[in-house]
Structures are given as structure tokens and as C-alpha cells.
C-alpha atoms as a PDB file:
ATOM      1  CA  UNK A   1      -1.737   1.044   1.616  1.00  0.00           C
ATOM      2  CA  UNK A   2      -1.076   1.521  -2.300  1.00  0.00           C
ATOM      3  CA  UNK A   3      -3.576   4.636  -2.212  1.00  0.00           C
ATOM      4  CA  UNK A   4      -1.744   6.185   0.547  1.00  0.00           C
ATOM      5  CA  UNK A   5       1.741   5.475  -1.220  1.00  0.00           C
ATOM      6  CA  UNK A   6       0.347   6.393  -4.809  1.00  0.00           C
ATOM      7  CA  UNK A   7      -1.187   9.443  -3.597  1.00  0.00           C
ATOM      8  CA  UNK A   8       2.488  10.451  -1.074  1.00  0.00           C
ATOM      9  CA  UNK A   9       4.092  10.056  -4.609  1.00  0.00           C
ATOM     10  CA  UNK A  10       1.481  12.374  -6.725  1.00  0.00           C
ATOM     11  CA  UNK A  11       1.316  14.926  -3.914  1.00  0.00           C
ATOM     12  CA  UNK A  12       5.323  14.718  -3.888  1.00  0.00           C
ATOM     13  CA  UNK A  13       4.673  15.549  -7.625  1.00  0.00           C
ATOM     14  CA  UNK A  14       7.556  12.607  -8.024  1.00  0.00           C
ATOM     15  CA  UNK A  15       6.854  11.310 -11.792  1.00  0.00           C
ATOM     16  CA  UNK A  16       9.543   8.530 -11.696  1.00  0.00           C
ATOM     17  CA  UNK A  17       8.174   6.694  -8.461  1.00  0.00           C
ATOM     18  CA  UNK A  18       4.754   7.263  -9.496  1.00  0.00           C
ATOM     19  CA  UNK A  19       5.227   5.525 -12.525  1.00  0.00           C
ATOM     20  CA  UNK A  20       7.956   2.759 -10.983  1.00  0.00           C
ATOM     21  CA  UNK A  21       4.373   1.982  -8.694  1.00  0.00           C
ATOM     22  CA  UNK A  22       1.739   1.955 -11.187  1.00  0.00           C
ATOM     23  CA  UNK A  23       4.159  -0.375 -13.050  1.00  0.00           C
ATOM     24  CA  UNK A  24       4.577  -2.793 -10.694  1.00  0.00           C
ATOM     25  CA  UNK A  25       0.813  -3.120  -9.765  1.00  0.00           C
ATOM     26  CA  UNK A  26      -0.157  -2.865 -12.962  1.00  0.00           C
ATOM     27  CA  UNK A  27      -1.209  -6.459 -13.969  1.00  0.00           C
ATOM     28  CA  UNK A  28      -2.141  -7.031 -10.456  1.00  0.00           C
ATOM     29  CA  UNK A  29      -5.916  -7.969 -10.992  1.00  0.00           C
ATOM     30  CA  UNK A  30      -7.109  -7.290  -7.236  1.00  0.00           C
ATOM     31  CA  UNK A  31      -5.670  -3.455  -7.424  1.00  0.00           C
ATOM     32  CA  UNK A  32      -7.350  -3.035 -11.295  1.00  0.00           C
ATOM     33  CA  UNK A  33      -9.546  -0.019  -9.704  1.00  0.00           C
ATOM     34  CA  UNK A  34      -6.434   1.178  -7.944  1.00  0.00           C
ATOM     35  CA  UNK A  35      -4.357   1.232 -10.764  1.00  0.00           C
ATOM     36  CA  UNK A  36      -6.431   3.220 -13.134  1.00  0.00           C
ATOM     37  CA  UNK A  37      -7.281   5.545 -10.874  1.00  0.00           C
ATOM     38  CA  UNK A  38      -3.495   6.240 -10.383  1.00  0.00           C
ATOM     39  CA  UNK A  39      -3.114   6.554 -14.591  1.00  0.00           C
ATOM     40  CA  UNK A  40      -5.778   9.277 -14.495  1.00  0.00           C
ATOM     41  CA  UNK A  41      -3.788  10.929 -11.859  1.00  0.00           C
ATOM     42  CA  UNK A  42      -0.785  10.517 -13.361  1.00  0.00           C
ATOM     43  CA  UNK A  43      -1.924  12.189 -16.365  1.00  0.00           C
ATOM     44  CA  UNK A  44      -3.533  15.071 -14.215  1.00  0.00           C
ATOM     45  CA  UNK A  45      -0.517  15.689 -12.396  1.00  0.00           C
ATOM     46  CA  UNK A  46       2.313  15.415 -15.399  1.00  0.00           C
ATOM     47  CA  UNK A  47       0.758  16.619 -18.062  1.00  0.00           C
ATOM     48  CA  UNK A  48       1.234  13.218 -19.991  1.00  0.00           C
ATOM     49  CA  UNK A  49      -0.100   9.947 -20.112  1.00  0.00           C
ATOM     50  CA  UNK A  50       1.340   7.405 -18.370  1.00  0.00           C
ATOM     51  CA  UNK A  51       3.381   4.344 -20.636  1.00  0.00           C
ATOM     52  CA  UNK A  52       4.988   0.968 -18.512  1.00  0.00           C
ATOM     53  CA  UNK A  53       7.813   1.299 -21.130  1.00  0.00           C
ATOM     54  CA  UNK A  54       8.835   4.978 -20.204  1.00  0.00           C
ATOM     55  CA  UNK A  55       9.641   2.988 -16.442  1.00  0.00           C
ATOM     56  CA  UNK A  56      11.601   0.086 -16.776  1.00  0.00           C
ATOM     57  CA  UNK A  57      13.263  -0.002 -13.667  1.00  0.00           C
ATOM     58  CA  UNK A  58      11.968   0.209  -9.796  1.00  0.00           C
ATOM     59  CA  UNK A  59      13.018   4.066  -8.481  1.00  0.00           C
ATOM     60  CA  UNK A  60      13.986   4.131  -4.985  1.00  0.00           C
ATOM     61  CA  UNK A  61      12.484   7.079  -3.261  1.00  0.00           C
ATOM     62  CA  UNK A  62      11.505   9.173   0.007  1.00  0.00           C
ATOM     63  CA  UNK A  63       9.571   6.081   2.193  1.00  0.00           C
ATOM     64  CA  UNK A  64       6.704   7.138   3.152  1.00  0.00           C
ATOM     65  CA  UNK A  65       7.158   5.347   6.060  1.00  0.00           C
ATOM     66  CA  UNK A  66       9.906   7.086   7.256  1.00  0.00           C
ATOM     67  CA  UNK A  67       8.615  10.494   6.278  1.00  0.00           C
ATOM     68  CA  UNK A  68       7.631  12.969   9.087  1.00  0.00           C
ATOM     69  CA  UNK A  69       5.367  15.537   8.859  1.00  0.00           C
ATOM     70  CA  UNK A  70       4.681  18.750  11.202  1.00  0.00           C
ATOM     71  CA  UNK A  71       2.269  18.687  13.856  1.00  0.00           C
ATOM     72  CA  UNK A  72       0.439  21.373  12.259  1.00  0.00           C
ATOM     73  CA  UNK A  73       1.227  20.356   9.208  1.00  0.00           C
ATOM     74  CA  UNK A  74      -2.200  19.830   7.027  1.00  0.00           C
ATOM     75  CA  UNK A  75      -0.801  19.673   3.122  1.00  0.00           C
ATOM     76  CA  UNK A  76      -2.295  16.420   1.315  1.00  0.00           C
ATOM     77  CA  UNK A  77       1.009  15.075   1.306  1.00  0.00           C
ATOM     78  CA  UNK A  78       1.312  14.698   5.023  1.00  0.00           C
ATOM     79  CA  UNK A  79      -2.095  13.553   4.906  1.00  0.00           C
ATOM     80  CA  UNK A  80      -1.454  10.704   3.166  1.00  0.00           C
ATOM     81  CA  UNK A  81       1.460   9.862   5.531  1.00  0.00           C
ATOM     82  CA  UNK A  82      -1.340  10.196   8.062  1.00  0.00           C
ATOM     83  CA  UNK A  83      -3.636   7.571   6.415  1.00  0.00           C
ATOM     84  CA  UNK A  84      -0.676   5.022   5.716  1.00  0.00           C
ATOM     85  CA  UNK A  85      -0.101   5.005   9.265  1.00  0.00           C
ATOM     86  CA  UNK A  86      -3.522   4.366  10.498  1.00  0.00           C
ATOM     87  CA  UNK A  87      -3.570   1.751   7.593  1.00  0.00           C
ATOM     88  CA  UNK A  88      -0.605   0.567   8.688  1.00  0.00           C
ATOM     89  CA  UNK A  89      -1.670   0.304  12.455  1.00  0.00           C
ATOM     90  CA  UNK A  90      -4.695  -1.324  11.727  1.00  0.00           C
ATOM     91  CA  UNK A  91      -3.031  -3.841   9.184  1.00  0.00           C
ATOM     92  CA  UNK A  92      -0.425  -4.636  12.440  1.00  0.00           C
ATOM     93  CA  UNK A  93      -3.680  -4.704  14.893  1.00  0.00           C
ATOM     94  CA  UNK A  94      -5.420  -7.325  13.039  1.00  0.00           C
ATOM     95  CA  UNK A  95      -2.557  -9.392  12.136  1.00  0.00           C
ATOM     96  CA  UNK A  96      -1.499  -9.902  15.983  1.00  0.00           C
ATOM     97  CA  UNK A  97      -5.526 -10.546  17.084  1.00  0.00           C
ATOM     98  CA  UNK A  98      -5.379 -13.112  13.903  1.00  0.00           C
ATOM     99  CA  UNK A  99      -2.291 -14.909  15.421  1.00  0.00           C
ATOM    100  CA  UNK A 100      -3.664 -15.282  19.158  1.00  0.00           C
ATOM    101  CA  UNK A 101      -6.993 -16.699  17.141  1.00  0.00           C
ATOM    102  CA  UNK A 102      -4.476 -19.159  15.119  1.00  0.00           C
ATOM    103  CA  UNK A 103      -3.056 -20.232  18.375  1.00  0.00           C
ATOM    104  CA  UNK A 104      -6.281 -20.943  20.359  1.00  0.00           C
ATOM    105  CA  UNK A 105      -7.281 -23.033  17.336  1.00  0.00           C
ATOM    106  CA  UNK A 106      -3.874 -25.129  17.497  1.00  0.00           C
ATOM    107  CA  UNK A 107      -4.573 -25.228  21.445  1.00  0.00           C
ATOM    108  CA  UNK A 108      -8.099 -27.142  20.143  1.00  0.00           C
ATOM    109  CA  UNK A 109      -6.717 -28.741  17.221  1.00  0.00           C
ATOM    110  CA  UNK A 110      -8.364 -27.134  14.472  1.00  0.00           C
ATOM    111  CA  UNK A 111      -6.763 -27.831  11.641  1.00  0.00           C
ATOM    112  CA  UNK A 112      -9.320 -26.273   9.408  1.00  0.00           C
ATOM    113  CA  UNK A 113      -9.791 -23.026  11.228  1.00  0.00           C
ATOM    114  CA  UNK A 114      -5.638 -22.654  11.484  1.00  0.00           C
ATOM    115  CA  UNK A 115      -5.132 -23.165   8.131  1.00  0.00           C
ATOM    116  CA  UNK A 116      -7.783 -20.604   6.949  1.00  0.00           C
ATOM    117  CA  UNK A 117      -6.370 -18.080   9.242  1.00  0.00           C
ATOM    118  CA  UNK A 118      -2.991 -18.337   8.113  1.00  0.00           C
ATOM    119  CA  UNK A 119      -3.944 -17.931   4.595  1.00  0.00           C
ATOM    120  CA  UNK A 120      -5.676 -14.912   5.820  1.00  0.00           C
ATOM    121  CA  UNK A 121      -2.650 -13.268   7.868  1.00  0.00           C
ATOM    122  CA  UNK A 122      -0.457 -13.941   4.950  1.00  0.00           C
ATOM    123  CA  UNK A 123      -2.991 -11.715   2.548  1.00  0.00           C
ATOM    124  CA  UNK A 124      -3.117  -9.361   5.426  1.00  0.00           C
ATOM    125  CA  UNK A 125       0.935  -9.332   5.383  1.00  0.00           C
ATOM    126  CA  UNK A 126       1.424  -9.069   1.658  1.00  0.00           C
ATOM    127  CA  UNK A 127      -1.260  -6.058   1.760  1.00  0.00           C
ATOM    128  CA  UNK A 128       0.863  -4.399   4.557  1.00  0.00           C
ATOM    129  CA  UNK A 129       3.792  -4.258   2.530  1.00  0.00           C
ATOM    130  CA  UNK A 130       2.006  -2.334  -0.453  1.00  0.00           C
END
């Protein structure tokens, strides 16, 4: 989900909410490969190199959930609005087969196996949000 949005944001050749992301991820130790990736891009596509204190505040931009794209349209912008909704509908696929799993396990009273998939639907719906 962050490549999609990181790449929706170079493509859109929108500095400020490129920036806002890598600044918010930045110290995120799970999205480390993500992250530099999107400073090497950043410098790439700006012409600088990217500094946290040039972005101290979140930018509120297009949503890239909300964009729409031509049906012929083929740019890599609207192909990363194409790959954040596949993401997306896989993220929303997995989560719902995880909760019918959760309940069956409730239904049998496992405690163990409930609690585990919870913790793994939560991941799954903090990832989503990216």
C-alpha cells in the first residue's frame, strides 16, 4: 500500500506529500527498504535531497483512493491507482476470510488460535490503511 501511495505521489510529481509520507514512515523499522527507496526517488524526481525538517507538517492531498483514472488510461500514475486497488482488495479479501476463521475458532473454543488471528487481522488492518 505505501509503494502504491509513494509512487501516486512521485508520478503526481507532488514534492510536499511525498515528503509529508516519507516523514511519517520514516522511523518505521518494518518499511526501512520502503523508505529509502522513496529518498532515492525523491531525489530523482526533485532535483534535491530529501530532509524530515524541510516537512514538518502532514500535507493533505489528492487520495489516491478516490482518484479515477481513464479506461484507457495507461500513465504510471494511474497505474499505481491500479495496484493500490488490487492491494487494497486483497488486503479486504483476507481480512474477511481471517474473521470467519476467528469465528469458527470461538465456535471450538480456541483461545490460542483466536487470539493469534486477531493479532494478525489487526497487522493486516494497520497495513491497509498505509
Amino acid at each position: 500500500m505505501l509503494v502504491h501511495h509513494g509512487n501516486f505521489y512521485i508520478y503526481s510529481r507532488n514534492e510536499a506529500a511525498m515528503g509529508s509520507l516519507i516523514k511519517t514512515y520514516e522511523k518505521d523499522p518494518l518499511l526501512k527498504e520502503a523508505v529509502s527507496d522513496f529518498k532515492l526517488k525523491f531525489g530523482s524526481t526533485f532535483g534535491k535531497i530529501y530532509r524530515s525538517e524541510d516537512f514538518k507538517e502532514k500535507v493533505v492531498t489528492t487520495d489516491i483512493s478516490k482518484f479515477e483514472c481513464g479506461t484507457d488510461d495507461k500513465t504510471n500514475k494511474c497505474k499505481s491507482v491500479i495496484g493500490y486497488q488490487q492491494a487494497r482488495k486483497w488486503f479486504a479479501e483476507n481480512i474477511k476470510d481471517l474473521n470467519f476463521i476467528k469465528e469458527d475458532m470461538i465456535k471450538f473454543k480456541r483461545a490460542k488460535v483466536v487470539e493469534a488471528v486477531s493479532k494478525v487481522i489487526i497487522r493486516l488492518q494497520k497495513a491497509e490503511n498505509l
